[in-house]
PDB file of N, CA and C in Angstrom:
ATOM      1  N   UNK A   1     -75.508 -28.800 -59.157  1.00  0.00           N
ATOM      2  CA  UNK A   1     -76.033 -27.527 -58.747  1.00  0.00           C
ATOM      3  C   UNK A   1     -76.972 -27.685 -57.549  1.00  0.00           C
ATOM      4  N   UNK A   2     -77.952 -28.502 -57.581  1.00  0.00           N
ATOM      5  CA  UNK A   2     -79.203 -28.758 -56.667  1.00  0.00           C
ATOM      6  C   UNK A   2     -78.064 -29.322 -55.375  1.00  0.00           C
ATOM      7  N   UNK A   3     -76.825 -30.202 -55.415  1.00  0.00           N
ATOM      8  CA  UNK A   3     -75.813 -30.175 -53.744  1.00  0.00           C
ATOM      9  C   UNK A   3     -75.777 -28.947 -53.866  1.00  0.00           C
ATOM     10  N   UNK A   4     -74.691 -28.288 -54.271  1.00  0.00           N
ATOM     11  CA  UNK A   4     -74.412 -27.150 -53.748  1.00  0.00           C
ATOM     12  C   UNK A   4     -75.611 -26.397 -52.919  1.00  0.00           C
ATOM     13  N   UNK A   5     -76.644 -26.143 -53.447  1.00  0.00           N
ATOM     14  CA  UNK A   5     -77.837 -25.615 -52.868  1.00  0.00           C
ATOM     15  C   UNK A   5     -77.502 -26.331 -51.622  1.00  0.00           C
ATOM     16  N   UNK A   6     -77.953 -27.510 -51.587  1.00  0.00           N
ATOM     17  CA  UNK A   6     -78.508 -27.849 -49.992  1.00  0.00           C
ATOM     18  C   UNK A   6     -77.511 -27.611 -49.247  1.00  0.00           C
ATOM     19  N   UNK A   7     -75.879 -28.201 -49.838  1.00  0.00           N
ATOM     20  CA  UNK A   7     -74.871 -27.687 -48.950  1.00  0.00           C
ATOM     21  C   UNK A   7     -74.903 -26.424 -47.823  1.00  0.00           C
ATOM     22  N   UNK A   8     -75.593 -25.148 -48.857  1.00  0.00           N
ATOM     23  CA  UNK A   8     -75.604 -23.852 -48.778  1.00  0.00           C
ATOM     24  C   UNK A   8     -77.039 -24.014 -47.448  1.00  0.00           C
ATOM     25  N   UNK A   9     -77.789 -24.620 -48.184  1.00  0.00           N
ATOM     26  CA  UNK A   9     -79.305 -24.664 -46.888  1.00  0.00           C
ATOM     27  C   UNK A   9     -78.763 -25.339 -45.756  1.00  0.00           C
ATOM     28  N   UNK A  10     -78.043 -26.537 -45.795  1.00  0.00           N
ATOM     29  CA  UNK A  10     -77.621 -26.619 -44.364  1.00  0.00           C
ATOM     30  C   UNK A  10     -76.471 -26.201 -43.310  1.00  0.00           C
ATOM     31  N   UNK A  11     -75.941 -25.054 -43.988  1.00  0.00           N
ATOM     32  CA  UNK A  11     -74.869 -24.579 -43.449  1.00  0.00           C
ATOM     33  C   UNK A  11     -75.294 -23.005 -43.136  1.00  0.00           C
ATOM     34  N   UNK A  12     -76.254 -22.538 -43.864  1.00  0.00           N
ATOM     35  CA  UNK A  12     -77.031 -21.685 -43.256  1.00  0.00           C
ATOM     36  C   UNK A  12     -78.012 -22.588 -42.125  1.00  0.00           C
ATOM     37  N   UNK A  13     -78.606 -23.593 -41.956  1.00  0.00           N
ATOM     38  CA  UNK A  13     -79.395 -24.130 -40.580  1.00  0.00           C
ATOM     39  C   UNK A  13     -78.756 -24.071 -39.658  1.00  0.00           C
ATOM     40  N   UNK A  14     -77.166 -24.646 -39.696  1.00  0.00           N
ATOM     41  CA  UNK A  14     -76.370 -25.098 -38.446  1.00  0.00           C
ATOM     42  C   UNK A  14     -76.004 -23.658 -38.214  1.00  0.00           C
ATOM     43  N   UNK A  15     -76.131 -22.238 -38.897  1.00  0.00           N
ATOM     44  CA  UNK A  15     -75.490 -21.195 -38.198  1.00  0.00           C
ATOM     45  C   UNK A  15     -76.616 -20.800 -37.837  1.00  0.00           C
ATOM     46  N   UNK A  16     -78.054 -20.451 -37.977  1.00  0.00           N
ATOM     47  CA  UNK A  16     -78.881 -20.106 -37.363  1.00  0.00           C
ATOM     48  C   UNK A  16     -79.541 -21.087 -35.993  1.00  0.00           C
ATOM     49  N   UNK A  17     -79.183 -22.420 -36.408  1.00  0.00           N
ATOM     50  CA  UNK A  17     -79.150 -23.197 -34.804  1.00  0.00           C
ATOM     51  C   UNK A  17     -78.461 -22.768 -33.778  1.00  0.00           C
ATOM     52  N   UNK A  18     -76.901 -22.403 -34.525  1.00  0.00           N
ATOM     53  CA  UNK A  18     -75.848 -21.908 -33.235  1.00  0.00           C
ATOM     54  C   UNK A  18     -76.278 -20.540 -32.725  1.00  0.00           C
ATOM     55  N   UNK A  19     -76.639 -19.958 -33.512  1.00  0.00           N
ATOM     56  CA  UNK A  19     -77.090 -18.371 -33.386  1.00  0.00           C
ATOM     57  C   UNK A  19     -78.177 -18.780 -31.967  1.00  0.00           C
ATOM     58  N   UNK A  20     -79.130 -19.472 -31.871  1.00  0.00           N
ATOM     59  CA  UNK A  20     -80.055 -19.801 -30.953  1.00  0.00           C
ATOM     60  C   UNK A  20     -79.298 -20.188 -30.532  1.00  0.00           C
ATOM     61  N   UNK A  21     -78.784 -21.452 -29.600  1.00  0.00           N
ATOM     62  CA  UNK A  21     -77.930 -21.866 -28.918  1.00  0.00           C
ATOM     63  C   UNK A  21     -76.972 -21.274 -28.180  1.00  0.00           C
ATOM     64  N   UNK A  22     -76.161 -19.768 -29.070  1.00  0.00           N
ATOM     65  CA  UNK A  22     -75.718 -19.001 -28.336  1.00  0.00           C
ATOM     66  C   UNK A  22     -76.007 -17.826 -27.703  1.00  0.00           C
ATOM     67  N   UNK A  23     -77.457 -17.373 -28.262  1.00  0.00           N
ATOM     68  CA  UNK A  23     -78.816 -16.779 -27.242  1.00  0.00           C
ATOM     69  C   UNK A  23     -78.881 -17.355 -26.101  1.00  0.00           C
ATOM     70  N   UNK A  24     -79.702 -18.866 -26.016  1.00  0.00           N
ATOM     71  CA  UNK A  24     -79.741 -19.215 -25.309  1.00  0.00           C
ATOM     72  C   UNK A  24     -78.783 -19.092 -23.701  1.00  0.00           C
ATOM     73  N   UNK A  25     -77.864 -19.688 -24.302  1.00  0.00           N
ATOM     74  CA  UNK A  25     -76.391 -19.706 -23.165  1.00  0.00           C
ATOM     75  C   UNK A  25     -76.832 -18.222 -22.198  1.00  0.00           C
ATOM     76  N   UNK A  26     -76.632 -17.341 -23.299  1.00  0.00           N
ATOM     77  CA  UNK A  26     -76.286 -16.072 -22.551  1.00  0.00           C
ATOM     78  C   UNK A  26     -78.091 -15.424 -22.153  1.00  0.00           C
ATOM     79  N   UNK A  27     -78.809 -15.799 -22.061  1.00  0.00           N
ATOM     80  CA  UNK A  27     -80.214 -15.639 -21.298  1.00  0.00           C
ATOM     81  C   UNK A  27     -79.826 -16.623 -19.957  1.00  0.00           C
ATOM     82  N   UNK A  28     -79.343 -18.083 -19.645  1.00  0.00           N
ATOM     83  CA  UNK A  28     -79.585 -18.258 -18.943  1.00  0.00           C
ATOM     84  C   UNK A  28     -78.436 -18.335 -17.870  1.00  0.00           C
ATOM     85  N   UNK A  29     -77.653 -17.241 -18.063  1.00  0.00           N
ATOM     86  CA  UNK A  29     -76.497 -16.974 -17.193  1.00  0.00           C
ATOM     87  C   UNK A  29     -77.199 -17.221 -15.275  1.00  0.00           C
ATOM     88  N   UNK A  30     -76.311 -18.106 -14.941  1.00  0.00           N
ATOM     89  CA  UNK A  30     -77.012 -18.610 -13.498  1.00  0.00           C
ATOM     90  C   UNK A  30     -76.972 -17.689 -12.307  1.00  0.00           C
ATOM     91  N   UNK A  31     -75.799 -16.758 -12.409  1.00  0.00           N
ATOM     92  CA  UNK A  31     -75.120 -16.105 -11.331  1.00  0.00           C
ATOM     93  C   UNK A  31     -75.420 -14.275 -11.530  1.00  0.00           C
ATOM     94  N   UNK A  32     -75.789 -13.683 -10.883  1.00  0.00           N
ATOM     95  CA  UNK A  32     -76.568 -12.210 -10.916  1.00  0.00           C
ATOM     96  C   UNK A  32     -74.810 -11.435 -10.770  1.00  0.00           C
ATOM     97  N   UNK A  33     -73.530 -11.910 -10.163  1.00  0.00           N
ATOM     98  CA  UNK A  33     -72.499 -11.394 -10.418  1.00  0.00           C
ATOM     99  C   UNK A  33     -71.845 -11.337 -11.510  1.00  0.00           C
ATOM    100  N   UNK A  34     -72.090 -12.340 -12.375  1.00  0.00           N
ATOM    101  CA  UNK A  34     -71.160 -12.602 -13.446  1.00  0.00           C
ATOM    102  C   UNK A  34     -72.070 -11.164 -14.379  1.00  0.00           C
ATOM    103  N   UNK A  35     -71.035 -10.659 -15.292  1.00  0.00           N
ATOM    104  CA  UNK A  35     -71.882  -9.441 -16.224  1.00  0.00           C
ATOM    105  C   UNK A  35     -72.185 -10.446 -17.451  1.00  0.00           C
ATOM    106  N   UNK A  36     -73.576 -10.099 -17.833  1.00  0.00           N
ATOM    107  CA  UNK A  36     -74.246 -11.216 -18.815  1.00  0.00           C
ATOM    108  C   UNK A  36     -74.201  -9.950 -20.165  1.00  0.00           C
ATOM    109  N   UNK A  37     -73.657 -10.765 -21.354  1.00  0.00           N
ATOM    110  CA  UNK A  37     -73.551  -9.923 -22.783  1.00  0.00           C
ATOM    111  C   UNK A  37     -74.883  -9.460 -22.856  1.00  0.00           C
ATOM    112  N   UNK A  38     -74.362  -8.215 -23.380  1.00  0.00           N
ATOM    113  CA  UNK A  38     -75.799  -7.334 -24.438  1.00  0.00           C
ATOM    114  C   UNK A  38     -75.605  -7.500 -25.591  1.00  0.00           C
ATOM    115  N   UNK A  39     -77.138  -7.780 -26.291  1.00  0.00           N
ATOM    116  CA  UNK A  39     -77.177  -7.856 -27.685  1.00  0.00           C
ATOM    117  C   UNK A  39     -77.527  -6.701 -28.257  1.00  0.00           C
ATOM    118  N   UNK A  40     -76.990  -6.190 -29.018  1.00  0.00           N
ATOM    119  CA  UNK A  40     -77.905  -4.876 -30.103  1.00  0.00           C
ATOM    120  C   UNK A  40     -79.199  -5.237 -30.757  1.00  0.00           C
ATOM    121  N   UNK A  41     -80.457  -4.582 -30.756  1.00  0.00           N
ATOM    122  CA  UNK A  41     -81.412  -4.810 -31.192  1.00  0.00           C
ATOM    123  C   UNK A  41     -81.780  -4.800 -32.648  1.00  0.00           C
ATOM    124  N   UNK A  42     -80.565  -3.983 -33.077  1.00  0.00           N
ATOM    125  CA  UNK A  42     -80.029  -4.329 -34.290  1.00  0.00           C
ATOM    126  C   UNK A  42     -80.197  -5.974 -34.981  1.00  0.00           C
ATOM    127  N   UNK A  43     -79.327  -6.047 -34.319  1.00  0.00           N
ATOM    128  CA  UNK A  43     -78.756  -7.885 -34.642  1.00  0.00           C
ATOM    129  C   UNK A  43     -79.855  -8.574 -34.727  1.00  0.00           C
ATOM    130  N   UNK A  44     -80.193  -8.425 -33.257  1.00  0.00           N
ATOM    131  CA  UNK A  44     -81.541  -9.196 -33.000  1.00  0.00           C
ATOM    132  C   UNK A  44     -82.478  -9.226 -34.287  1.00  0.00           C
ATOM    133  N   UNK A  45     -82.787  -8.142 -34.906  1.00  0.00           N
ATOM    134  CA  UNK A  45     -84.036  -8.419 -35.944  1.00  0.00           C
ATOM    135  C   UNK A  45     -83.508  -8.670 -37.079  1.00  0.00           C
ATOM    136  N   UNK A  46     -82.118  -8.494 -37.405  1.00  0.00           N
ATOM    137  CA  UNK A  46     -81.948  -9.609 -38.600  1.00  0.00           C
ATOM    138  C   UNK A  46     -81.967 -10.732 -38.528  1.00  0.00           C
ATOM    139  N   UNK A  47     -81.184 -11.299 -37.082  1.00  0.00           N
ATOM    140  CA  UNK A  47     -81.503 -13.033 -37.084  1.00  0.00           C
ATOM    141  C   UNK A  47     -82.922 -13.481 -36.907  1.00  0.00           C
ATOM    142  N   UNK A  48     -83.763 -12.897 -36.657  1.00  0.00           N
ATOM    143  CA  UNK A  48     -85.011 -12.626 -36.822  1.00  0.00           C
ATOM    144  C   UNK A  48     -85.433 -12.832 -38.122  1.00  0.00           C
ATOM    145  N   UNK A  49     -85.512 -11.614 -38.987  1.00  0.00           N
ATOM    146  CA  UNK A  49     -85.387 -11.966 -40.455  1.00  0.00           C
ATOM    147  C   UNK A  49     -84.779 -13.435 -41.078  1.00  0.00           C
ATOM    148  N   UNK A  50     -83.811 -13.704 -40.712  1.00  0.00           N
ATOM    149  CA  UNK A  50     -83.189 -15.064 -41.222  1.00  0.00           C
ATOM    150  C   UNK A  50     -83.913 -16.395 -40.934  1.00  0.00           C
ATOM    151  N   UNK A  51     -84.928 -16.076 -39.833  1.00  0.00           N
ATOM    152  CA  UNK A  51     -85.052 -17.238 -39.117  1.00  0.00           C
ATOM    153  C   UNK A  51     -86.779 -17.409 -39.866  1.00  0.00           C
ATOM    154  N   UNK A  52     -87.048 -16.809 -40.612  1.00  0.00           N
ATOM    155  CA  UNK A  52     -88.540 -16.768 -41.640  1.00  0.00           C
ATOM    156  C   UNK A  52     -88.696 -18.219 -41.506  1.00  0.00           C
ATOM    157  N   UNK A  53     -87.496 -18.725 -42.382  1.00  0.00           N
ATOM    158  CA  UNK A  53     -87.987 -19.911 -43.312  1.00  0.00           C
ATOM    159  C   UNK A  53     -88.065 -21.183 -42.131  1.00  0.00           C
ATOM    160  N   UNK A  54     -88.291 -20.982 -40.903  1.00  0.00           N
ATOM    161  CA  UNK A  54     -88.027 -22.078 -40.012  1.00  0.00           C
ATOM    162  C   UNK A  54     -88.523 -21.423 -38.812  1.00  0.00           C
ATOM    163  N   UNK A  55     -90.446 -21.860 -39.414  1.00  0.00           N
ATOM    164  CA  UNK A  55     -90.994 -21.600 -38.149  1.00  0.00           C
ATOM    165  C   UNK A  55     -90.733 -22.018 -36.518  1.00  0.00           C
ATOM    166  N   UNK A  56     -90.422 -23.372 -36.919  1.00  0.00           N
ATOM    167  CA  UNK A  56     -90.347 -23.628 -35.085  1.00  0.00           C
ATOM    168  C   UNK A  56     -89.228 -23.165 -34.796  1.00  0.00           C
ATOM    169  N   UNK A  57     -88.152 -23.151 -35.086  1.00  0.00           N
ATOM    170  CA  UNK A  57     -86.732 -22.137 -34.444  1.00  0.00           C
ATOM    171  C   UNK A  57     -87.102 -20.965 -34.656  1.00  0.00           C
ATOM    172  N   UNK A  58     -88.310 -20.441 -35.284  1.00  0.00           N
ATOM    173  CA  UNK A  58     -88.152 -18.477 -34.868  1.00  0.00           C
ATOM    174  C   UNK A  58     -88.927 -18.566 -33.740  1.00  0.00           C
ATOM    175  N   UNK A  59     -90.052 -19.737 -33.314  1.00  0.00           N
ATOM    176  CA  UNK A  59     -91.030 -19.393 -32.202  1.00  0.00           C
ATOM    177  C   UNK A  59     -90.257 -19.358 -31.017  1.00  0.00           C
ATOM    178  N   UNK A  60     -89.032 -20.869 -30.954  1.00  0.00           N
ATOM    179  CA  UNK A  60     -87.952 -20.421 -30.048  1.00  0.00           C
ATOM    180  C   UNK A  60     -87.154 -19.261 -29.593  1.00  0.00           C
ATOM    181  N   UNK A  61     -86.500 -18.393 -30.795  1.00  0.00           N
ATOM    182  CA  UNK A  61     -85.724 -17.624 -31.000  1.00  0.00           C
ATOM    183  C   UNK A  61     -86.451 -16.471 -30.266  1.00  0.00           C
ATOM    184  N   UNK A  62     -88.108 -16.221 -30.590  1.00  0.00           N
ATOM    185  CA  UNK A  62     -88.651 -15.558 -29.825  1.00  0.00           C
ATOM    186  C   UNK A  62     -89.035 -15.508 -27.874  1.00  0.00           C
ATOM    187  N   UNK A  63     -88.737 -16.593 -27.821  1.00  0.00           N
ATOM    188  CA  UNK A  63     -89.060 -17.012 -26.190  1.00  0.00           C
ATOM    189  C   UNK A  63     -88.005 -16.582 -25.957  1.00  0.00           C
ATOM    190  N   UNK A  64     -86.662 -17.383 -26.498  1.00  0.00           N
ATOM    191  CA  UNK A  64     -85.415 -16.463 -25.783  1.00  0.00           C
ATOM    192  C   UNK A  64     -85.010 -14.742 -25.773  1.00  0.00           C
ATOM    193  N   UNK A  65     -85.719 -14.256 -26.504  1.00  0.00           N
ATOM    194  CA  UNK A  65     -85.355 -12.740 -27.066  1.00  0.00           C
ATOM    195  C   UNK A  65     -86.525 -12.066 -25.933  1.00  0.00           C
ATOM    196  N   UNK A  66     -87.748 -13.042 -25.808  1.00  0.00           N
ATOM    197  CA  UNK A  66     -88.499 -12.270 -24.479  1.00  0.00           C
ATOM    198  C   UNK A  66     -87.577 -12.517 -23.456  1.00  0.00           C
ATOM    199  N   UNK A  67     -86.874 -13.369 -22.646  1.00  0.00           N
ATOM    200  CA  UNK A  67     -86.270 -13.763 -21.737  1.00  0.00           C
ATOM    201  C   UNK A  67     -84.856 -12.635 -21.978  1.00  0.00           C
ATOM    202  N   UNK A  68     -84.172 -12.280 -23.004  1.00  0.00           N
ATOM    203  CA  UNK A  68     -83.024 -11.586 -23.009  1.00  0.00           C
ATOM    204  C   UNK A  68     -83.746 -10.057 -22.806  1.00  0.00           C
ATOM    205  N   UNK A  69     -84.758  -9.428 -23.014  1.00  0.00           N
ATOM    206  CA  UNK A  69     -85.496  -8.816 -22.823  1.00  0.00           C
ATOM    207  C   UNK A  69     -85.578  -7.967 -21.491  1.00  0.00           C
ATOM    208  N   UNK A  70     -86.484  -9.340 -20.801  1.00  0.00           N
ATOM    209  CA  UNK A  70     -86.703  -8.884 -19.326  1.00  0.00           C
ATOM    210  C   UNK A  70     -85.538  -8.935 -18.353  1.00  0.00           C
ATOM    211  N   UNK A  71     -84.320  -9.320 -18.802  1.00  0.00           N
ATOM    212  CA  UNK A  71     -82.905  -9.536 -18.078  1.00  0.00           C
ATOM    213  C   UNK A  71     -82.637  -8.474 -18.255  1.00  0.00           C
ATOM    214  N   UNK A  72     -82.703  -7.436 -19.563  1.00  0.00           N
ATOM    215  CA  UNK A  72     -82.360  -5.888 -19.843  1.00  0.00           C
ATOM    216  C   UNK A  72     -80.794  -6.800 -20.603  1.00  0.00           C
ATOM    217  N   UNK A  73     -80.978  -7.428 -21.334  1.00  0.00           N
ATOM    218  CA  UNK A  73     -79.511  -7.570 -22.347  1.00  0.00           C
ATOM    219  C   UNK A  73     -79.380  -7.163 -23.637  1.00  0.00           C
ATOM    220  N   UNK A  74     -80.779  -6.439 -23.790  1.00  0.00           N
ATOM    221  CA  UNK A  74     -80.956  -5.962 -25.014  1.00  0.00           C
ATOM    222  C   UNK A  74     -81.143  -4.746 -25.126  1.00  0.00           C
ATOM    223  N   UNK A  75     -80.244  -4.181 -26.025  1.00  0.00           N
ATOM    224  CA  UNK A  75     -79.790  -2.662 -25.890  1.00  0.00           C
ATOM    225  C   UNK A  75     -80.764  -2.019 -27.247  1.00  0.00           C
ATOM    226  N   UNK A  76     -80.624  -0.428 -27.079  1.00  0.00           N
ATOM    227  CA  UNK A  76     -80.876   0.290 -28.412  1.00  0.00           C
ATOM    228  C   UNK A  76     -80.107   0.454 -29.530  1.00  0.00           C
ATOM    229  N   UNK A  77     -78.398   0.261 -28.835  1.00  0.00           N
ATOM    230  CA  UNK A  77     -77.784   0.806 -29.715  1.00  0.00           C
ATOM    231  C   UNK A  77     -77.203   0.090 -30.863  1.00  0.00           C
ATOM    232  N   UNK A  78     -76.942   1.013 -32.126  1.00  0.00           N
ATOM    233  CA  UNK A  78     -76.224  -0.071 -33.238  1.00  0.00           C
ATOM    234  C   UNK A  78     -75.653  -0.294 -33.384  1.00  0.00           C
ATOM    235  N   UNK A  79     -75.825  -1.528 -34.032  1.00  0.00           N
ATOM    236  CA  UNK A  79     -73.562  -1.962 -34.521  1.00  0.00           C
ATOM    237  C   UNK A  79     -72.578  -1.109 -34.108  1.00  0.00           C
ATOM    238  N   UNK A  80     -72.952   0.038 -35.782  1.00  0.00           N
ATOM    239  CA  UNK A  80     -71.881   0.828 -35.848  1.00  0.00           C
ATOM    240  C   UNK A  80     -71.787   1.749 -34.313  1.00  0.00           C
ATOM    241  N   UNK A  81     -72.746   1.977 -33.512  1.00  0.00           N
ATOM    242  CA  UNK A  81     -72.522   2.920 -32.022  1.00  0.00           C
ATOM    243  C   UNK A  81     -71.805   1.618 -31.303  1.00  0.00           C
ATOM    244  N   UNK A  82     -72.310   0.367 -31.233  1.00  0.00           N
ATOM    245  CA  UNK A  82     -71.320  -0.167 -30.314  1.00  0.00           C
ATOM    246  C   UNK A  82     -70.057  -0.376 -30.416  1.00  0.00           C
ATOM    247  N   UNK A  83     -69.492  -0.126 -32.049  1.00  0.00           N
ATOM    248  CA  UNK A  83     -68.155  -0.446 -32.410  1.00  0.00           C
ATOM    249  C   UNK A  83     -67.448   0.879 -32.632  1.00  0.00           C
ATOM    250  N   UNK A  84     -67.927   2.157 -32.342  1.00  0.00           N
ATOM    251  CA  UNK A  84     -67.478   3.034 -31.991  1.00  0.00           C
ATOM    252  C   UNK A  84     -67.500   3.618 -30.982  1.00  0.00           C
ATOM    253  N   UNK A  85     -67.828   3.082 -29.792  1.00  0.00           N
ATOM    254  CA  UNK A  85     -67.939   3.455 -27.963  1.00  0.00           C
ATOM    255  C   UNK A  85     -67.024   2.894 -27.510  1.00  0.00           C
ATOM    256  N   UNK A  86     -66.302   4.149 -26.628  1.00  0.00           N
ATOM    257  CA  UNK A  86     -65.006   3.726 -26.110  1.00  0.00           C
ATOM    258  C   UNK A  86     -65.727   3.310 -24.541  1.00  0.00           C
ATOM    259  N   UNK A  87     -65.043   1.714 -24.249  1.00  0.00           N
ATOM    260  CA  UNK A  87     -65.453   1.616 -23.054  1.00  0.00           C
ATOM    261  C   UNK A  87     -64.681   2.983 -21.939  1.00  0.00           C
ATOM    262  N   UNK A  88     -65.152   2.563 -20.767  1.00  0.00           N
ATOM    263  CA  UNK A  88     -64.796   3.183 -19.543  1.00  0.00           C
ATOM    264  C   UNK A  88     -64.749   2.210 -19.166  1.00  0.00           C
ATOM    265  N   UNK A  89     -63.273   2.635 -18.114  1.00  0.00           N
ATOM    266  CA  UNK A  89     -63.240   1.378 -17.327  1.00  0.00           C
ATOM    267  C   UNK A  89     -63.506   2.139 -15.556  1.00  0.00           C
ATOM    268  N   UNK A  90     -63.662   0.857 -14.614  1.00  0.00           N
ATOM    269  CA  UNK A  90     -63.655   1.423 -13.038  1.00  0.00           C
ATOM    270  C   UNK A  90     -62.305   1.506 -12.634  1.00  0.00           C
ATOM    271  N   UNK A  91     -61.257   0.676 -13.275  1.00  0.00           N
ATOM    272  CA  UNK A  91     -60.257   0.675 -12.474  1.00  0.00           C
ATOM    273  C   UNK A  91     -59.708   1.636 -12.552  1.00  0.00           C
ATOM    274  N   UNK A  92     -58.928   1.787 -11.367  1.00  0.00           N
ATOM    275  CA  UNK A  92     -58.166   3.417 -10.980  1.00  0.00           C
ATOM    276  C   UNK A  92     -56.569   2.706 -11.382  1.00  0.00           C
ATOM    277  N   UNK A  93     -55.860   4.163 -11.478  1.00  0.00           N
ATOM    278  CA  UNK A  93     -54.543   3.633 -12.285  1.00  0.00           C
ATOM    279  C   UNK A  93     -53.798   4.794 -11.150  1.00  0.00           C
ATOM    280  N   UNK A  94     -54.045   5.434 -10.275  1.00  0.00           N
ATOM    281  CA  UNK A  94     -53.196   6.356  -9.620  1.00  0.00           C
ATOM    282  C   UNK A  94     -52.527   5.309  -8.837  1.00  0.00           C
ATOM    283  N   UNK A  95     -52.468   4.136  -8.269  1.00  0.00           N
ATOM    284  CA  UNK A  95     -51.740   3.472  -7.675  1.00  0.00           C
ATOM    285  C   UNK A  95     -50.144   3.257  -8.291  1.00  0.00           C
ATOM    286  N   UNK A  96     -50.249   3.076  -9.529  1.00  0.00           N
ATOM    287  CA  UNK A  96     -49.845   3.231 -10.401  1.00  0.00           C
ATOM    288  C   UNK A  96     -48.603   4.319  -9.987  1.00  0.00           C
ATOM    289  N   UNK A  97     -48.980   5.437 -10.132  1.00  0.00           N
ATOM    290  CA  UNK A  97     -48.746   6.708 -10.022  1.00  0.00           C
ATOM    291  C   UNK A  97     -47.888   6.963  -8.410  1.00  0.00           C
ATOM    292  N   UNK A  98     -48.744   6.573  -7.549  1.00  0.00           N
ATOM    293  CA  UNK A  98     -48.022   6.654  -6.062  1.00  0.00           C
ATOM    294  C   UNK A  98     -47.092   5.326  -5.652  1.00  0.00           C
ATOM    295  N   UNK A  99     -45.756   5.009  -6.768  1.00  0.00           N
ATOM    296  CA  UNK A  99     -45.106   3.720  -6.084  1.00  0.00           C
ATOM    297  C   UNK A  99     -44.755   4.539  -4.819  1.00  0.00           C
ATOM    298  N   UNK A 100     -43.904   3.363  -4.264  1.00  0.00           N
ATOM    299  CA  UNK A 100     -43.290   2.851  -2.739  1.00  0.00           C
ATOM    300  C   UNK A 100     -42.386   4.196  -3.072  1.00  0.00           C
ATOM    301  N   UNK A 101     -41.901   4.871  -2.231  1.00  0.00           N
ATOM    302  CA  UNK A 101     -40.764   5.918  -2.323  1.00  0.00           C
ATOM    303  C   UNK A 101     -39.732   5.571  -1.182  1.00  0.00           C
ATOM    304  N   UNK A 102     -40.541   4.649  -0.322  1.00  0.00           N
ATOM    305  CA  UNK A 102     -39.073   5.216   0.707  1.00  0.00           C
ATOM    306  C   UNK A 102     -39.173   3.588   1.037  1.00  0.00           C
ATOM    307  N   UNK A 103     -38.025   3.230   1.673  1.00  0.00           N
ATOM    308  CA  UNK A 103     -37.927   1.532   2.230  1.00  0.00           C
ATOM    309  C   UNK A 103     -38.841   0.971   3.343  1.00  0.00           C
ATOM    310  N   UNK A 104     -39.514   0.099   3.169  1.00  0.00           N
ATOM    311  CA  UNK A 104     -40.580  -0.533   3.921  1.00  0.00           C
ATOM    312  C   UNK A 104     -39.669  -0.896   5.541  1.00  0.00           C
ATOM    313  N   UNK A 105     -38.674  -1.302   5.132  1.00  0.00           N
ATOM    314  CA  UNK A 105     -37.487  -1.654   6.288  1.00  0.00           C
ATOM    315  C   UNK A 105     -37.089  -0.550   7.170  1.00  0.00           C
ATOM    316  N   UNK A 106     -36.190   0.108   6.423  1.00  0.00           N
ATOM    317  CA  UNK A 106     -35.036   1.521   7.198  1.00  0.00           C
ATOM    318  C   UNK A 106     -35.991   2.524   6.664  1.00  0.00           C
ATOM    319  N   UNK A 107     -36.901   3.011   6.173  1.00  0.00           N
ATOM    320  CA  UNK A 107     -37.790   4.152   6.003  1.00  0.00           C
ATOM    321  C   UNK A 107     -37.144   5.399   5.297  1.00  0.00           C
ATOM    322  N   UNK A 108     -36.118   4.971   4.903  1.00  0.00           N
ATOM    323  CA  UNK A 108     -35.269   5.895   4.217  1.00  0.00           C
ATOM    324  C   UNK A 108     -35.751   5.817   2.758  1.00  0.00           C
ATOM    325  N   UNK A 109     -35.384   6.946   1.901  1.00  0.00           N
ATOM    326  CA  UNK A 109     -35.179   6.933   0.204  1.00  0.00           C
ATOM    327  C   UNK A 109     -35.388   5.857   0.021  1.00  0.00           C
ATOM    328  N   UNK A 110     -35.757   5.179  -1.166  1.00  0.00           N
ATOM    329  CA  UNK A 110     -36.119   4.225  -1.854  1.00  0.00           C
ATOM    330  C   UNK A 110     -34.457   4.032  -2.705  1.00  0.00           C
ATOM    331  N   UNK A 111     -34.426   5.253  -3.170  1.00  0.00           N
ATOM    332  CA  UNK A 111     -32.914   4.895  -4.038  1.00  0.00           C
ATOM    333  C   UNK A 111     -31.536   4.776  -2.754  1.00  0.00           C
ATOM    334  N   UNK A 112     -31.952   5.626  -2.078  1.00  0.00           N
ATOM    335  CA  UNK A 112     -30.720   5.634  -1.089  1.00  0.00           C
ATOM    336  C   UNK A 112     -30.354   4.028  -0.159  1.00  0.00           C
ATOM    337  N   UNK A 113     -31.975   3.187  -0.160  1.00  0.00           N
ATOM    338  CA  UNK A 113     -31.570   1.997   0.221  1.00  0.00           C
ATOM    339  C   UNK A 113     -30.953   1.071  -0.812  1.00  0.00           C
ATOM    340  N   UNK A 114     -31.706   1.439  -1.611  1.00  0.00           N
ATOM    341  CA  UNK A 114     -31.002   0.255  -3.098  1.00  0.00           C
ATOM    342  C   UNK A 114     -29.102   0.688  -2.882  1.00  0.00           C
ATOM    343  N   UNK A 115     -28.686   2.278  -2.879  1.00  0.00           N
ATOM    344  CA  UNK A 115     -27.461   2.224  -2.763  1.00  0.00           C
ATOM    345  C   UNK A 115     -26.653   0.986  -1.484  1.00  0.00           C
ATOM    346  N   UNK A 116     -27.460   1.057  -0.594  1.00  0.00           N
ATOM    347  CA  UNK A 116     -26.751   0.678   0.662  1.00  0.00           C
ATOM    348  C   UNK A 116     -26.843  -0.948   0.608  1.00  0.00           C
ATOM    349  N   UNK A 117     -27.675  -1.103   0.180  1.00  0.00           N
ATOM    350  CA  UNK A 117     -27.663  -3.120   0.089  1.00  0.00           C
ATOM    351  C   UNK A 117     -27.465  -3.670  -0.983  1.00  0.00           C
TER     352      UNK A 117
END
């Protein structure tokens, strides 16, 4: 009984290590082009909560959460609002919409050249 426990304590450590670790990453995105993930503030204060029993990884967890902070990667909204928001996208789709109509070559119909060659 007392393995199983620790099993359980260190497999909860290594996911709250990765949990930091994958904070980390995404605070210190190098490039101002690349779009850097938002976290829900949600999230944030449960791994927060989780991270009680292990003072020096919450004092960390906190430096990075100021740093995700002042980047603006940390949003208001919750779970359930982010998993029900339909993105928007920029890309335009009328291109789409306006193919080629007439032959780049003889400037004629598009179908009328396909007949002829």
């Amino acid at each position: 009984m007392a393995c199983e426990m620790e099993k359980k304590e260190g497999a909860k450590s290594r996911d709250t290590e990765g949990l930091v670790q994958t904070l980390e990453r995404a605070s210190d995105s190098a490039s101002d082009f690349v779009k850097r993930p938002e976290f829900c503030m949600e999230v944030l204060t449960t791994a927060r909560e989780k991270l009680e029993g292990n003072p020096a990884l919450r004092v960390y967890f906190e430096k990075i959460l100021a740093k995700l902070q002042a980047s603006g990667q940390v949003i208001s909204l919750t779970l359930d609002d982010l998993l029900c928001q339909t993105p928007t996208t920029k890309r335009r789709y009328t291109h789409l919409l306006k193919q080629r109509q007439t032959s780049q070559r003889t400037f004629k119909p598009l179908h009328s050249a396909l007949l002829a060659e």
